[in-house]
Structures are given as structure tokens and as C-alpha cells.
Protein backbone atom coordinates (compact mmCIF):
# COMPACT_ATOMS: atom_id res chain seq x y z
CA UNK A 1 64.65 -146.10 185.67
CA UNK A 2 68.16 -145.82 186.30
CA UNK A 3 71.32 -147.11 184.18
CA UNK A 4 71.83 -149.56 186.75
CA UNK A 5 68.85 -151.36 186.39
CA UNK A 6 68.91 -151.71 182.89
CA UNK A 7 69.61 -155.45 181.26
CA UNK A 8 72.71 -155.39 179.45
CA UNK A 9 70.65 -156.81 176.92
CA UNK A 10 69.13 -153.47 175.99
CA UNK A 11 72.08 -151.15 176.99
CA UNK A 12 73.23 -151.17 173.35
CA UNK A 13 69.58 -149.83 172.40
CA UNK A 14 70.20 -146.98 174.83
CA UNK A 15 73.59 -145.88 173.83
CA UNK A 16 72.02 -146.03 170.17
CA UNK A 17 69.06 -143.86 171.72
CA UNK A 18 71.88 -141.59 173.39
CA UNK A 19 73.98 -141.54 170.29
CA UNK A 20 71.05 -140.39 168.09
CA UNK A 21 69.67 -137.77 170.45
CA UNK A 22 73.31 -136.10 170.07
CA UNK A 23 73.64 -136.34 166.95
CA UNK A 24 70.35 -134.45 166.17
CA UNK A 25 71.44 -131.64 169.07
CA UNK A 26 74.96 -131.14 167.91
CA UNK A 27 74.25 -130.63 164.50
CA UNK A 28 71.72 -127.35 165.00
CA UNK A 29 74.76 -125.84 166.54
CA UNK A 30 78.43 -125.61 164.90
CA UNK A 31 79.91 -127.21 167.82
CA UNK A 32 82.75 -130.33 167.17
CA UNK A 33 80.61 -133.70 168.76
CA UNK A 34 83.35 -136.49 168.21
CA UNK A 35 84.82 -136.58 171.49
CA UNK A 36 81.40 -136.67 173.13
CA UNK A 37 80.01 -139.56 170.40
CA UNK A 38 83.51 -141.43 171.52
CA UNK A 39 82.50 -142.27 175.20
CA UNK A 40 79.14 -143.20 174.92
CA UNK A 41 79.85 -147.06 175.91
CA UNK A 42 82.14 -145.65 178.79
CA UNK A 43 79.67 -143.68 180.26
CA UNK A 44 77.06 -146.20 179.87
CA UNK A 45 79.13 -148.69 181.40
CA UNK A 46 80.68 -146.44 184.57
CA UNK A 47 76.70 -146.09 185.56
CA UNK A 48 75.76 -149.32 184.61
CA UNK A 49 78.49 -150.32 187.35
CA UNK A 50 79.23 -147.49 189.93
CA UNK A 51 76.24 -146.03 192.10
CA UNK A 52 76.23 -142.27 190.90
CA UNK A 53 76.07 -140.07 192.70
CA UNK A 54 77.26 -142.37 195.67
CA UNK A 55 80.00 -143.26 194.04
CA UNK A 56 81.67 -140.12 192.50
CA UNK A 57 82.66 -139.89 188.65
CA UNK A 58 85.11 -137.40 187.71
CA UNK A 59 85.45 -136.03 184.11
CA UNK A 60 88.46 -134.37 182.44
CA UNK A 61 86.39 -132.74 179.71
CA UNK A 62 82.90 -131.06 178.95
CA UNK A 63 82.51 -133.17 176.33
CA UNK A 64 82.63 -136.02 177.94
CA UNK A 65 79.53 -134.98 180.36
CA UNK A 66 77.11 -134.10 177.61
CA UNK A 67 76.52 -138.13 177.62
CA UNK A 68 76.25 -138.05 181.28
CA UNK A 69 73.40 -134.92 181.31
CA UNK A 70 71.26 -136.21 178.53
CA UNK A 71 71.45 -140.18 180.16
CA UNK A 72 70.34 -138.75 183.71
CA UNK A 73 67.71 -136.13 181.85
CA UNK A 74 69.47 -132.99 183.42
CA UNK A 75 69.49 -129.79 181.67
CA UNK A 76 72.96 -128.46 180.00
């Protein structure tokens, strides 16, 4: 299932899913996380509302697209 077709209802479960999976991956490595904890709504609503990867999404950091790899299961 895509972001898309999620009900908004439950897109607060999945960025607390998201959130939770990072958490537990950034801290086996000594690697700073806040940045990529910060845009977990915004990423979650950019798919929720653009087509990816019809519609293209352009990131200024690589923090920023460890939210967008783990939400469409892709590998880092």
C-alpha cells in the first residue's frame, strides 16, 4: 500500500511506526538523527499528496531522505 492511500486517520500511526523504526537504527550507529526525526510529518504529508515518483520530490539533505527510503521500503 502506498502513502497515498492511507486514511489520514492512521497517518499519525505510521509516522509513529516511521519515527520508532529510526530511532532503533540510528542509535546502533553514532550518527546525529534530529534532522531526519524533524521531517517525518513533511515527508508523510508530500506523499500523502504528490504522486511520487510522477511527481518529483527534491531534497536538500541526506537526512531528510532516510524518512523517504524506510516509508517506500528501499534499501539505504
Amino acid at each position: 500500500m502506498t502513502i497515498d492511500l492511507i486514511e489520514v486517520q492512521e497517518l499519525k500511526q505510521l509516522a509513529d511506526e516511521i519515527r520508532s523504526e529510526i530511532s532503533f537504527l540510528m542509535t546502533k550507529v553514532d550518527v546525529p538523527f534530529k534532522a531526519t526525526l524533524a521531517v517525518v510529518e513533511l515527508t508523510i504529508a508530500i506523499h500523502h499528496v504528490f504522486h511520487a515518483p510522477a511527481d518529483k520530490i527534491l531534497w536538500d539533505v541526506g537526512e531528510q531522505v532516510r524518512i523517504y527510503v524506510i516509508s517506500n521500503n528501499s534499501v539505504c
